[in-house]
PDB file of N, CA and C in Angstrom:
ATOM      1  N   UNK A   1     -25.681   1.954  20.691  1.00  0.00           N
ATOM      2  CA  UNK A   1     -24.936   2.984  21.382  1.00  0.00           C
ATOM      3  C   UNK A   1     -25.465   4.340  20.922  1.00  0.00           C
ATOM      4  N   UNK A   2     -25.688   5.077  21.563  1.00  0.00           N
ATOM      5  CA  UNK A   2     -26.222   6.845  21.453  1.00  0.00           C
ATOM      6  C   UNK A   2     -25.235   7.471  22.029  1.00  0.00           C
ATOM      7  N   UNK A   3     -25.328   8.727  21.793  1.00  0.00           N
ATOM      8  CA  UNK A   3     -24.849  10.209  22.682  1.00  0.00           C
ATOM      9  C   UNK A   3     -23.104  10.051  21.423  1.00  0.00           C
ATOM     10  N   UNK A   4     -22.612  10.749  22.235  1.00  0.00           N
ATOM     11  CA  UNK A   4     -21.645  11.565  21.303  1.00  0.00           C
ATOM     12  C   UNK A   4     -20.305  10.697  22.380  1.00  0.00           C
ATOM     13  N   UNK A   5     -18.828  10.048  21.656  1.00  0.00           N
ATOM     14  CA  UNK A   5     -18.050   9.727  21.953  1.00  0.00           C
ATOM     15  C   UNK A   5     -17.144  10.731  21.268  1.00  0.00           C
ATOM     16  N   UNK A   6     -15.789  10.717  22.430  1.00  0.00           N
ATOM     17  CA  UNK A   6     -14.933  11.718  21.973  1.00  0.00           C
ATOM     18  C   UNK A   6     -13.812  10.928  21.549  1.00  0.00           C
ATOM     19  N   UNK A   7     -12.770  11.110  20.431  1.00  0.00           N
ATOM     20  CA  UNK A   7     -11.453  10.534  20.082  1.00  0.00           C
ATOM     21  C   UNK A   7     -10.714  11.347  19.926  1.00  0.00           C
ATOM     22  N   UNK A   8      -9.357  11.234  20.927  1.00  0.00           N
ATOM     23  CA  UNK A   8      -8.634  12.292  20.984  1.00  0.00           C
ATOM     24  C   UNK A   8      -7.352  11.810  19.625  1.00  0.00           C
ATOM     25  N   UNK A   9      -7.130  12.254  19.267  1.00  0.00           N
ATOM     26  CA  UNK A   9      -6.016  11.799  18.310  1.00  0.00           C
ATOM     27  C   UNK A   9      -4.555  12.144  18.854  1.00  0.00           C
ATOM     28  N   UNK A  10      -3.798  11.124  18.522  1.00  0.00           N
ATOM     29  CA  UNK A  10      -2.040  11.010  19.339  1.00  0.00           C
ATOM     30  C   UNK A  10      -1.353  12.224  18.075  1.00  0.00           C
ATOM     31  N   UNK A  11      -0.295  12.892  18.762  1.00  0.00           N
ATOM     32  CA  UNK A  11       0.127  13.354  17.924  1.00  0.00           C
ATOM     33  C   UNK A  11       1.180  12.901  16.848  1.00  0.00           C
ATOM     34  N   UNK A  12       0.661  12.621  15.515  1.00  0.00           N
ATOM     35  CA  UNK A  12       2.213  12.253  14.621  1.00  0.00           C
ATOM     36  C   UNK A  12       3.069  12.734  14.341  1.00  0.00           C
ATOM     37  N   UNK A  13       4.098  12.370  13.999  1.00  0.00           N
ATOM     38  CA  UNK A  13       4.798  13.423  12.896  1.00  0.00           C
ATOM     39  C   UNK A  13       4.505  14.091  11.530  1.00  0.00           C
ATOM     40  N   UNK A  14       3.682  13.461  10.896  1.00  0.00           N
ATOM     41  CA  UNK A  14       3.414  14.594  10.088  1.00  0.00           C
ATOM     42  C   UNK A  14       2.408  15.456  10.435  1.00  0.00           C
ATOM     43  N   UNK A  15       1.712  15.808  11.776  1.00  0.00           N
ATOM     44  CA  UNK A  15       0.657  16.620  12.107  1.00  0.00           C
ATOM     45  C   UNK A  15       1.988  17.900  12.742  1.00  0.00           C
ATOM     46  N   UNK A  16       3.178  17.278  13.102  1.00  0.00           N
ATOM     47  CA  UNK A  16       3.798  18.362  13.662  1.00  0.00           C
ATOM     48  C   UNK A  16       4.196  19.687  12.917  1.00  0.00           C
ATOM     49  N   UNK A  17       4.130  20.785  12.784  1.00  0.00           N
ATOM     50  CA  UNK A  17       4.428  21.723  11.289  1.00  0.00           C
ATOM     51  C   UNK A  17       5.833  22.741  12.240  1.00  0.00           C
ATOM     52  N   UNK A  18       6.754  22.319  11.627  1.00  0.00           N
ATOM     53  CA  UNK A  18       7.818  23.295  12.264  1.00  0.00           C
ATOM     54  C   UNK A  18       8.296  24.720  10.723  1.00  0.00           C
ATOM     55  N   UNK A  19       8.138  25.892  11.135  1.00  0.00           N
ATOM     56  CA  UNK A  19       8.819  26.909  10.189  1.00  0.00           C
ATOM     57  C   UNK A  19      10.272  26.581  10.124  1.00  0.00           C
ATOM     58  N   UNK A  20      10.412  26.972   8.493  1.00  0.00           N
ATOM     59  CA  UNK A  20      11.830  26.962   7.953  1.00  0.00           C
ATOM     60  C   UNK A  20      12.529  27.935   7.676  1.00  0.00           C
ATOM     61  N   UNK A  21      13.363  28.527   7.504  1.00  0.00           N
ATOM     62  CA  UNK A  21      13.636  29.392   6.944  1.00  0.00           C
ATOM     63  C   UNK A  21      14.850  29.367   5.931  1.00  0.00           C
ATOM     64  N   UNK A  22      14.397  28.572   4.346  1.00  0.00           N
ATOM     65  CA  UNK A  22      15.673  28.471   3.850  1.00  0.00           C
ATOM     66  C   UNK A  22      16.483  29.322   3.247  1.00  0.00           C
ATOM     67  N   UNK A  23      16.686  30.807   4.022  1.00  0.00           N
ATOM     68  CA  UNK A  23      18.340  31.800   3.598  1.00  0.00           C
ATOM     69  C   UNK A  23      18.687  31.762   4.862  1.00  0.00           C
ATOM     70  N   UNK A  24      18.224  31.288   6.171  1.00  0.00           N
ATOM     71  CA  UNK A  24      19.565  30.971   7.111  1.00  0.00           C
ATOM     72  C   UNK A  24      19.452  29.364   7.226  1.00  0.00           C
ATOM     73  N   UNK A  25      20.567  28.949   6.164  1.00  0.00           N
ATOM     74  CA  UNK A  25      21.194  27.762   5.773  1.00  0.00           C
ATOM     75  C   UNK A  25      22.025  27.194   6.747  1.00  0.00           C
ATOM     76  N   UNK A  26      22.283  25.786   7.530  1.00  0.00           N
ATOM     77  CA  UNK A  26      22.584  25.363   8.235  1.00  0.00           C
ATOM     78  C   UNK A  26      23.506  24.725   7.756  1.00  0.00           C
ATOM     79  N   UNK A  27      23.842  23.761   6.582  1.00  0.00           N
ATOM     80  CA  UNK A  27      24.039  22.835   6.139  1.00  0.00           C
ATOM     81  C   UNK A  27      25.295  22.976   5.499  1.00  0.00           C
ATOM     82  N   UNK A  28      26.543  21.853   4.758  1.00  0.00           N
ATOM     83  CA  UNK A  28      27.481  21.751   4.212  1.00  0.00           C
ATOM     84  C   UNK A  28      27.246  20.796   3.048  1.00  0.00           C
ATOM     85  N   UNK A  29      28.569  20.650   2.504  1.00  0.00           N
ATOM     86  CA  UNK A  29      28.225  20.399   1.246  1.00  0.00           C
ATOM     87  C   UNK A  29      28.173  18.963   1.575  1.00  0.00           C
ATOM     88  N   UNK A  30      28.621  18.454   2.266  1.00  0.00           N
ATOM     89  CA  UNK A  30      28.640  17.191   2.677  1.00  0.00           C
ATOM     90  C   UNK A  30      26.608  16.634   3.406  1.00  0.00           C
ATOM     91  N   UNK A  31      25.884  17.536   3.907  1.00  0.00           N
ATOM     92  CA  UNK A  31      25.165  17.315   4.067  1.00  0.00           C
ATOM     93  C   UNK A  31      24.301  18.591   3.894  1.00  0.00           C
ATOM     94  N   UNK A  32      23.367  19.018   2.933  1.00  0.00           N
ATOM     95  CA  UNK A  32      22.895  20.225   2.031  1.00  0.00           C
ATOM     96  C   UNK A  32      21.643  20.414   3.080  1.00  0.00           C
ATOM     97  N   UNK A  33      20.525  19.090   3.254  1.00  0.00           N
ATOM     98  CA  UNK A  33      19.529  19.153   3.894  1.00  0.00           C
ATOM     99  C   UNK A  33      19.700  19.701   5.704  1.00  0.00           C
ATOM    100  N   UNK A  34      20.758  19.692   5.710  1.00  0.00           N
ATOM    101  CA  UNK A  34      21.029  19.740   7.382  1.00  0.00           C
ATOM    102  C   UNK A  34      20.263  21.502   7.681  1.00  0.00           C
ATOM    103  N   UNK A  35      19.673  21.316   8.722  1.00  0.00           N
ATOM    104  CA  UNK A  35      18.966  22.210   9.399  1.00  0.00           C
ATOM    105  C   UNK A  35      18.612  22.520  10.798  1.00  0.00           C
ATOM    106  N   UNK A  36      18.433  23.788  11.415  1.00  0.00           N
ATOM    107  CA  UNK A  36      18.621  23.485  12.868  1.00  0.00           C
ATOM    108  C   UNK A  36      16.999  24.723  12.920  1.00  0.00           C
ATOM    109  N   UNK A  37      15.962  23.719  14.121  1.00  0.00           N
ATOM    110  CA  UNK A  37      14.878  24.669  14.265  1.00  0.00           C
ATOM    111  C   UNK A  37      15.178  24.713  15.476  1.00  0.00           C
ATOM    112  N   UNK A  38      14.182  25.897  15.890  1.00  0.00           N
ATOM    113  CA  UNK A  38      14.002  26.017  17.735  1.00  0.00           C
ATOM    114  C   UNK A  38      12.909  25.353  17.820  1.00  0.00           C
ATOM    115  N   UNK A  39      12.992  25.070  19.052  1.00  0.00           N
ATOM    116  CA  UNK A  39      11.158  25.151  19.867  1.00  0.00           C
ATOM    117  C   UNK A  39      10.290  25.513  19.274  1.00  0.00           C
ATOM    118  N   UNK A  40      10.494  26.711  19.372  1.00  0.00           N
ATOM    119  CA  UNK A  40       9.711  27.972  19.107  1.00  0.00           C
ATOM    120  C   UNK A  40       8.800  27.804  18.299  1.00  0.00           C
ATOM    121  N   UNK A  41       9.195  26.890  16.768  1.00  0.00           N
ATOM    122  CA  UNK A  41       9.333  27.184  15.615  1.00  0.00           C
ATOM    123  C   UNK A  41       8.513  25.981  15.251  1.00  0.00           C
ATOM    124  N   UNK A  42       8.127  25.140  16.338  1.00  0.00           N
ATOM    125  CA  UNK A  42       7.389  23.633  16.190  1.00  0.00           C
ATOM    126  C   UNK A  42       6.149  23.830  16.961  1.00  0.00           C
ATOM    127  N   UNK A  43       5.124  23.377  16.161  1.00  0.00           N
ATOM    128  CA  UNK A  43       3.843  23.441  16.925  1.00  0.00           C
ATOM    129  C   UNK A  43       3.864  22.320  17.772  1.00  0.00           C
ATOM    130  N   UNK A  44       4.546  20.818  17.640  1.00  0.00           N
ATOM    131  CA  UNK A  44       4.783  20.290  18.874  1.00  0.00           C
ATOM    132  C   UNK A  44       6.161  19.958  18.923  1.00  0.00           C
ATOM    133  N   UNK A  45       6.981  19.221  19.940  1.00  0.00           N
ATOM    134  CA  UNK A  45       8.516  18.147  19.651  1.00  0.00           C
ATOM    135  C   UNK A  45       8.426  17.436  19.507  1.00  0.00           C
ATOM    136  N   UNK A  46       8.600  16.819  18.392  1.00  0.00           N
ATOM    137  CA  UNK A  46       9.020  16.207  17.293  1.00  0.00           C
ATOM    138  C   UNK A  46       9.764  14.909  18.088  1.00  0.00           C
ATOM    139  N   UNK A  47      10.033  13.417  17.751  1.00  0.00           N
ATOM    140  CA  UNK A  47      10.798  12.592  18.349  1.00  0.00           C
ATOM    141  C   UNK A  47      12.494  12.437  17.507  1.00  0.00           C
ATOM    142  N   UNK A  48      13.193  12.116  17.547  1.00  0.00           N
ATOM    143  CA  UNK A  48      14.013  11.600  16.252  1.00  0.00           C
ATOM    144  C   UNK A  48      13.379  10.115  15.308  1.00  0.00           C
ATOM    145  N   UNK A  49      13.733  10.533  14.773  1.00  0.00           N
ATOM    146  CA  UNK A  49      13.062   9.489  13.721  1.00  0.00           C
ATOM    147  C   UNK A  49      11.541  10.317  12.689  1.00  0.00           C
ATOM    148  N   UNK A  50      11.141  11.320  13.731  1.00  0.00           N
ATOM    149  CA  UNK A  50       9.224  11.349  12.712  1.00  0.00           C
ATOM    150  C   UNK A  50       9.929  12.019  11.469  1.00  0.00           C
ATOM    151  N   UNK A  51       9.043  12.008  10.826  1.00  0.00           N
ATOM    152  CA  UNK A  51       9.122  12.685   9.967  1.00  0.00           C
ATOM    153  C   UNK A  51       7.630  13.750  10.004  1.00  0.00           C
ATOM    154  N   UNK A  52       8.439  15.082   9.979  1.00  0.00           N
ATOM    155  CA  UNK A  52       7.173  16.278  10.012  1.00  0.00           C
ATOM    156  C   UNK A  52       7.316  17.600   8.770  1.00  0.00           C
ATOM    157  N   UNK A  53       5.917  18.211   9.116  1.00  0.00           N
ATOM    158  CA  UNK A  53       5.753  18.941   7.737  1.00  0.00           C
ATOM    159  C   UNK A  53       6.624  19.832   8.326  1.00  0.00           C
ATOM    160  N   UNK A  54       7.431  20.963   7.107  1.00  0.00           N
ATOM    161  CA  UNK A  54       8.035  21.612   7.573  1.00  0.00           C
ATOM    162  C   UNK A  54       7.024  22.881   6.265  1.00  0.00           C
ATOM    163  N   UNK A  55       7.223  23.716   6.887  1.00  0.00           N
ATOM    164  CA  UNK A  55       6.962  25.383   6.140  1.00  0.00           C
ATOM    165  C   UNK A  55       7.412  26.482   6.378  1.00  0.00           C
ATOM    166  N   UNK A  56       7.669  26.990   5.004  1.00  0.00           N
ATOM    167  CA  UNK A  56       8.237  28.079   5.064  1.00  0.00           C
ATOM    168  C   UNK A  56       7.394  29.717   5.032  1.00  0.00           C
ATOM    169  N   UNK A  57       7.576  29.991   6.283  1.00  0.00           N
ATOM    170  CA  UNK A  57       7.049  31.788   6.119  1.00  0.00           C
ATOM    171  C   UNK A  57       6.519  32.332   5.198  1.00  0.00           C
ATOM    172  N   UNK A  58       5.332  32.490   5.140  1.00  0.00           N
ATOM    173  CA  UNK A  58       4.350  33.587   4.563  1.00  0.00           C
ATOM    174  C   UNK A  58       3.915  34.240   4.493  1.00  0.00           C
ATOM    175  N   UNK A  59       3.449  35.839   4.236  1.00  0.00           N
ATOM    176  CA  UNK A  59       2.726  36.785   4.356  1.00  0.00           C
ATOM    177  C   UNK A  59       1.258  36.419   3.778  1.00  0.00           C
ATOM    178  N   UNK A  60       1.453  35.253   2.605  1.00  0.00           N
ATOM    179  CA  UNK A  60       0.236  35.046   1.900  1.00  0.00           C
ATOM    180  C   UNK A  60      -0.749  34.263   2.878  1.00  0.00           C
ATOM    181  N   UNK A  61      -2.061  34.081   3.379  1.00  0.00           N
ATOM    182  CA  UNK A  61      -2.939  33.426   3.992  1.00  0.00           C
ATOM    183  C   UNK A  61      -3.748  32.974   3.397  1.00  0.00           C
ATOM    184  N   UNK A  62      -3.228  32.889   1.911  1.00  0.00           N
ATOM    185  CA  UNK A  62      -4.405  31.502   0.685  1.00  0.00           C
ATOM    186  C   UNK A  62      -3.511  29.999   0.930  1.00  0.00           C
ATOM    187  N   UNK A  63      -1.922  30.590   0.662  1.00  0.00           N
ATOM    188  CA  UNK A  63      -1.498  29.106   0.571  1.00  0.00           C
ATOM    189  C   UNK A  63      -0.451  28.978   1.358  1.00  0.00           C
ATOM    190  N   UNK A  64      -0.073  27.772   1.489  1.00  0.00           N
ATOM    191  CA  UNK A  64       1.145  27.469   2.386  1.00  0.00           C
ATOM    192  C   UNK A  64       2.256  26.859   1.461  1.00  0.00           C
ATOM    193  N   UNK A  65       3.490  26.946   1.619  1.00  0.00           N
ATOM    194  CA  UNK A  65       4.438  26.485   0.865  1.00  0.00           C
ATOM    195  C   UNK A  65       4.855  25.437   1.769  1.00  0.00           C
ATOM    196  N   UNK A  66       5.168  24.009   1.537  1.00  0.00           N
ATOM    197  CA  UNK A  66       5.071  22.970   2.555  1.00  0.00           C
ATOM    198  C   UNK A  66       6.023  21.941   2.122  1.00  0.00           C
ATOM    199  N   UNK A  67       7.069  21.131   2.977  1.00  0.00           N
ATOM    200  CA  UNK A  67       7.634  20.163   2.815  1.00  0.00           C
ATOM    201  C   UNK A  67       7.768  18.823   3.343  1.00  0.00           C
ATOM    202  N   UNK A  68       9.120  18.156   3.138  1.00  0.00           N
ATOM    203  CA  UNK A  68       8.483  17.263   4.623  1.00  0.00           C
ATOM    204  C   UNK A  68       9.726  17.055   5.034  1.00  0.00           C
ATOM    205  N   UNK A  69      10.828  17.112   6.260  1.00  0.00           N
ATOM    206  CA  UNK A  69      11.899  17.004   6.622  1.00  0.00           C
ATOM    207  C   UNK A  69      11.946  15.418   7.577  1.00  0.00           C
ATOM    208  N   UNK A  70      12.954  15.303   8.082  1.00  0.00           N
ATOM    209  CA  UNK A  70      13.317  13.973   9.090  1.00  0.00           C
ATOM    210  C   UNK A  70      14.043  14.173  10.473  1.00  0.00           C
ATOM    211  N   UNK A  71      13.145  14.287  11.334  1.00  0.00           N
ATOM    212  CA  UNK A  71      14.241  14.512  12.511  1.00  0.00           C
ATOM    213  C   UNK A  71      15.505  13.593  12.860  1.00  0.00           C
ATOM    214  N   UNK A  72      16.382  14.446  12.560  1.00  0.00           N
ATOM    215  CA  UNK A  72      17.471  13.625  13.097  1.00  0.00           C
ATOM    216  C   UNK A  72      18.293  13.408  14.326  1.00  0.00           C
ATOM    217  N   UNK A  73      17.821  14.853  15.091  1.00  0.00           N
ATOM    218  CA  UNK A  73      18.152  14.760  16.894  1.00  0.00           C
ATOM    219  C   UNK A  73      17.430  16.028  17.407  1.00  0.00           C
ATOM    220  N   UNK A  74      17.330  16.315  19.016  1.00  0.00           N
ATOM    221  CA  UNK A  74      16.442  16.537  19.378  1.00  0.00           C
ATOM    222  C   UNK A  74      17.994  16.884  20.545  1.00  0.00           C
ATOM    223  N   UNK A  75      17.689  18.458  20.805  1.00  0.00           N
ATOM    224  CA  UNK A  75      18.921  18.882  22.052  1.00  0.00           C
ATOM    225  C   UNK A  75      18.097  19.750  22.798  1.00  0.00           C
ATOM    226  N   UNK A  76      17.366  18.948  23.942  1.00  0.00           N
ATOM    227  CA  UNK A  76      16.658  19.413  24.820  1.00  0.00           C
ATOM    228  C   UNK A  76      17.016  20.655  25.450  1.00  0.00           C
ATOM    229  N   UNK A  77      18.281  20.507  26.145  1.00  0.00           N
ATOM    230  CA  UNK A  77      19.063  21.483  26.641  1.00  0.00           C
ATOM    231  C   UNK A  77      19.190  23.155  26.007  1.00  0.00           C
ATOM    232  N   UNK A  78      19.584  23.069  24.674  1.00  0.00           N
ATOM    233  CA  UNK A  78      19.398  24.252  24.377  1.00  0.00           C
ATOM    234  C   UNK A  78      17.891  24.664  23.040  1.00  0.00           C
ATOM    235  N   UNK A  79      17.554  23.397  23.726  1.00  0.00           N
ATOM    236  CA  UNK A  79      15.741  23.405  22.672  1.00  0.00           C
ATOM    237  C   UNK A  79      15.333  23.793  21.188  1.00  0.00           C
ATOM    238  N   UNK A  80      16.474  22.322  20.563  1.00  0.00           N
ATOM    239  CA  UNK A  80      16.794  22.863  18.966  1.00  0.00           C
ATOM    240  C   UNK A  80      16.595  21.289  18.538  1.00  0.00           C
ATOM    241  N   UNK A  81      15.932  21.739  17.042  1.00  0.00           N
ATOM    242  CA  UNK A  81      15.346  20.445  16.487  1.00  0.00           C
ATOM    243  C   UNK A  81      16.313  20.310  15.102  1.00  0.00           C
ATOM    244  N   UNK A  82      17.059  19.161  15.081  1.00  0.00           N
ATOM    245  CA  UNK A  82      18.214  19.165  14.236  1.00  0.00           C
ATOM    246  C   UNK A  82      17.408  18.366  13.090  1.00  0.00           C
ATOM    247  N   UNK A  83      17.194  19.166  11.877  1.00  0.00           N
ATOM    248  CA  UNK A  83      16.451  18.477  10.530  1.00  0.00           C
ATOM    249  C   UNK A  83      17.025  17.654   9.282  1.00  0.00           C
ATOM    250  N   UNK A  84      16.476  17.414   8.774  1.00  0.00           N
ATOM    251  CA  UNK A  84      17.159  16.655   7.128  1.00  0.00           C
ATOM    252  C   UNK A  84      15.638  16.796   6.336  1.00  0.00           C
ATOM    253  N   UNK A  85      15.674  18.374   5.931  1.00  0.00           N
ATOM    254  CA  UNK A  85      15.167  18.867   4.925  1.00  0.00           C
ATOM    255  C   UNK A  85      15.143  18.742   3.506  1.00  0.00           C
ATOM    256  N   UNK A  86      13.872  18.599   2.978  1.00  0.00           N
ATOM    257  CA  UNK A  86      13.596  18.008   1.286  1.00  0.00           C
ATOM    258  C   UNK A  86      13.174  19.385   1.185  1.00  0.00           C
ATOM    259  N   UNK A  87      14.391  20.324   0.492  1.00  0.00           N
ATOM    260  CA  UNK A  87      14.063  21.697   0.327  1.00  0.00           C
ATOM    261  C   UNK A  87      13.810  21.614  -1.430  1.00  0.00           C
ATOM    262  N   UNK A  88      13.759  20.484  -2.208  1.00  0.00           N
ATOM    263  CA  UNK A  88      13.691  20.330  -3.490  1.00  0.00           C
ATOM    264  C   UNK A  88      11.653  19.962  -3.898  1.00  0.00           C
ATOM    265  N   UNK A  89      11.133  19.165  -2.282  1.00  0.00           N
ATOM    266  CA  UNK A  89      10.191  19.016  -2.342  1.00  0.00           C
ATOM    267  C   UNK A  89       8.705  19.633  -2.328  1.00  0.00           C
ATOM    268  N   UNK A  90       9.494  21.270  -2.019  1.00  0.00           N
ATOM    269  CA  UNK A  90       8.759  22.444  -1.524  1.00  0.00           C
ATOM    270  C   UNK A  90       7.697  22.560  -2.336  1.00  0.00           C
ATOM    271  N   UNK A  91       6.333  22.873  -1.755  1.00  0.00           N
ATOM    272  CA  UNK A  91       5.455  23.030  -3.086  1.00  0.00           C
ATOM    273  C   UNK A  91       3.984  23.946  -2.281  1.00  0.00           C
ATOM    274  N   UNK A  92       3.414  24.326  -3.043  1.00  0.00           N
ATOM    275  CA  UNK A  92       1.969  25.556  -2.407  1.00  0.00           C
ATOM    276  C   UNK A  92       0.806  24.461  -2.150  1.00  0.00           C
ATOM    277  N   UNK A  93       0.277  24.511  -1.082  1.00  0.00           N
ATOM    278  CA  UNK A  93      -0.785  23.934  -0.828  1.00  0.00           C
ATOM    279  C   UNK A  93      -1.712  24.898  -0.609  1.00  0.00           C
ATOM    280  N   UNK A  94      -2.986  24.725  -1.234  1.00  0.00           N
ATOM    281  CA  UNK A  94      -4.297  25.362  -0.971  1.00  0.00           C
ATOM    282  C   UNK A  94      -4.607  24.936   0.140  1.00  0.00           C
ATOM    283  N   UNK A  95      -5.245  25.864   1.486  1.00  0.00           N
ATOM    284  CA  UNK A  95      -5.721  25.610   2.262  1.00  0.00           C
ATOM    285  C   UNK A  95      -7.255  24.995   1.963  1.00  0.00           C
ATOM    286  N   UNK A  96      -8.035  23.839   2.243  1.00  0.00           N
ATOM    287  CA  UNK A  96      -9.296  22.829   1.687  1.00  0.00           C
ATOM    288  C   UNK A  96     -10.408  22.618   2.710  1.00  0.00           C
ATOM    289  N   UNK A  97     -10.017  22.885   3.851  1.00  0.00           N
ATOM    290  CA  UNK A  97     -10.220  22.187   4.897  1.00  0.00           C
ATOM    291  C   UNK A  97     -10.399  23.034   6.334  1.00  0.00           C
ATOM    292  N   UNK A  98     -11.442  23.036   7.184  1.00  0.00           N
ATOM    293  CA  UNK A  98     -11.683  23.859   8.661  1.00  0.00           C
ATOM    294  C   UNK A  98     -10.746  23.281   9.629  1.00  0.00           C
ATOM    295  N   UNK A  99      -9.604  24.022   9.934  1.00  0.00           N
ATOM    296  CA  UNK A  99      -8.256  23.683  10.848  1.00  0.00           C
ATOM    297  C   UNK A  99      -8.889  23.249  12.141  1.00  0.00           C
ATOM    298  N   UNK A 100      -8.626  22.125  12.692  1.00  0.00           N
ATOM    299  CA  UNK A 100      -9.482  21.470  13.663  1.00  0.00           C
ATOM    300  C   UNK A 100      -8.434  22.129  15.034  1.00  0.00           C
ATOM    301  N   UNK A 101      -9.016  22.487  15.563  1.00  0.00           N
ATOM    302  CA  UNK A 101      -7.874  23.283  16.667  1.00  0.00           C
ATOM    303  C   UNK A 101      -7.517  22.681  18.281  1.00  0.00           C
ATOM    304  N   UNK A 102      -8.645  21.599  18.393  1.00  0.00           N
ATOM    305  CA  UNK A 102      -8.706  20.984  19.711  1.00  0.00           C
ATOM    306  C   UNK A 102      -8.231  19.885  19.912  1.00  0.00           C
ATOM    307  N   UNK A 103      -7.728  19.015  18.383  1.00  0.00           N
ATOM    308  CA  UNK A 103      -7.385  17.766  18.210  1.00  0.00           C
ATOM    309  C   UNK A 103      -8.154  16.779  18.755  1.00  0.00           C
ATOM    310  N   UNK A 104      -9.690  16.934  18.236  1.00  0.00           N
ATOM    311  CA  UNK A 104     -10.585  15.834  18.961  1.00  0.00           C
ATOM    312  C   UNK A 104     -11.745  15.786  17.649  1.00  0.00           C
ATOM    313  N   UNK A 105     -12.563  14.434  17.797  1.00  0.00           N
ATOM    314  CA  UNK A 105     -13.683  14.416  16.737  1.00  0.00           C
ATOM    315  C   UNK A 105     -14.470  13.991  17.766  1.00  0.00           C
ATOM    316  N   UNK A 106     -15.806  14.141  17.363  1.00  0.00           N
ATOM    317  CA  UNK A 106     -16.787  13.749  18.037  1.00  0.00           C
ATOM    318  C   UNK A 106     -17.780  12.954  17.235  1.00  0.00           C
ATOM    319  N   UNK A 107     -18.022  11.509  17.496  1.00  0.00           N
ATOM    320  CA  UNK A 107     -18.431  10.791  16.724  1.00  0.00           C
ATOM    321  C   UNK A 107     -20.020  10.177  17.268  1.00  0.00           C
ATOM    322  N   UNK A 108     -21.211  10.825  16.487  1.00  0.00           N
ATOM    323  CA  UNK A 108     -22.670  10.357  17.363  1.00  0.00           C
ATOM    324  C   UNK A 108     -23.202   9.310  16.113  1.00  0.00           C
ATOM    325  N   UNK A 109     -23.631   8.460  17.076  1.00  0.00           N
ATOM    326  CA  UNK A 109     -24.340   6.648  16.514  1.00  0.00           C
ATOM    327  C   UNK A 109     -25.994   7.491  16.445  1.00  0.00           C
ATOM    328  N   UNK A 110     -26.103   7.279  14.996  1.00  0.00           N
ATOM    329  CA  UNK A 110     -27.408   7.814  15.251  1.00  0.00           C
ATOM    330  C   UNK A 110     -28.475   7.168  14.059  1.00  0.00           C
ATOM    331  N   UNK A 111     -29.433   5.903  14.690  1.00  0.00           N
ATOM    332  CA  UNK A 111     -30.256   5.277  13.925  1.00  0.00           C
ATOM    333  C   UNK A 111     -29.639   4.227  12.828  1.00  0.00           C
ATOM    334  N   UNK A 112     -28.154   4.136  13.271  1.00  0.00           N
ATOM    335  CA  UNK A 112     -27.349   2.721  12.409  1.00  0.00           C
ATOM    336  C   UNK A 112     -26.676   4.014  11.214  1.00  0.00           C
ATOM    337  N   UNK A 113     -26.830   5.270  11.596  1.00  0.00           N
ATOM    338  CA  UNK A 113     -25.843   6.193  10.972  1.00  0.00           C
ATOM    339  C   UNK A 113     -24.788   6.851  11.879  1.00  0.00           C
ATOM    340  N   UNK A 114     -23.593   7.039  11.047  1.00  0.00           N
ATOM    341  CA  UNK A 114     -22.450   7.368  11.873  1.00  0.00           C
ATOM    342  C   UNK A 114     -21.950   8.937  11.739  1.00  0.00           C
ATOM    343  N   UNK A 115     -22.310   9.861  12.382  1.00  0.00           N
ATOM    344  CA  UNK A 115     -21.702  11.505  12.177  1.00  0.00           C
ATOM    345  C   UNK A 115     -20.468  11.946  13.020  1.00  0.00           C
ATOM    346  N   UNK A 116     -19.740  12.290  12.062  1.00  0.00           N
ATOM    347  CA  UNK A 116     -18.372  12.897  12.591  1.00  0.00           C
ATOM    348  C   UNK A 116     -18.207  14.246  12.490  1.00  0.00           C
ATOM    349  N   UNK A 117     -18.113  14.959  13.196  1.00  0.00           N
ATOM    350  CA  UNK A 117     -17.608  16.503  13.566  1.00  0.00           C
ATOM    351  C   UNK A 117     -16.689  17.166  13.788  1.00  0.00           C
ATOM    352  N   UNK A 118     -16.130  18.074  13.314  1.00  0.00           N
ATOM    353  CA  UNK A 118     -14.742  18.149  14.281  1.00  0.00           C
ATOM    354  C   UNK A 118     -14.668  19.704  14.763  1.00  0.00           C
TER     355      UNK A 118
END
C-alpha cells in the first residue's frame, strides 16, 4: 500500500475540554462537586456519562491548570452541561506537544516503514 491514508478520530470524552470557573460555585453541601457549564464553555457536547477534561481560566499560555469532571446531564434546551467536578484533582500541565487542530493523522506506508503526521 502507498500514498497517504487519512484517520479521522471520533470524539471522546476526555478530548472534550470544557472551562471552569471555581468562585462561581454551583454546588451544596450535600453534593460539593456539582457544577453547571454552558455550551459556550465546551469545545464539544459532551454525552452524560463521558468523562471530560475540565480547565480552569488562564492568563498564563505556558501551562494549563486541568482536571477531570463526569457528566451528569446534558439540558439541551437551555444549553447547560451539568458536572461532577474533581476540584481536589486540579493540577498545571506543561503544554509538550503541537495542538493538532483538524482532528486527523495522516498515515504514509513507505518501503515497510510507517510515518505519522499530524
Amino acid at each position: 500500500m502507498t500514498g497517504p491514508v487519512n484517520i479521522q478520530a471520533e470524539q471522546s470524552g476526555l478530548d472534550i475540554r470544557i472551562e471552569v470557573n471555581p468562585n462561581a460555585y454551583h454546588g451544596d453541601r450535600s453534593n460539593p462537586q456539582f457544577y453547571i457549564a454552558r455550551f459556550r464553555d465546551a469545545t464539544a457536547i459532551p454525552v452524560r456519562g463521558d468523562v471530560v477534561t475540565v480547565i480552569q481560566p488562564d492568563d498564563d499560555p505556558t501551562a494549563d491548570f486541568v482536571s477531570t469532571a463526569v457528566v451528569d446531564d446534558i439540558d439541551h434546551e437551555r444549553r447547560l452541561i451539568m458536572l461532577h467536578v474533581d476540584w481536589k484533582g486540579f493540577h498545571d500541565v506543561q503544554p509538550n506537544r503541537k495542538p493538532v487542530t483538524d482532528r486527523s493523522l495522516t498515515v504514509n506506508f513507505y518501503r515497510g516503514a510507517v510515518l505519522v503526521s499530524a
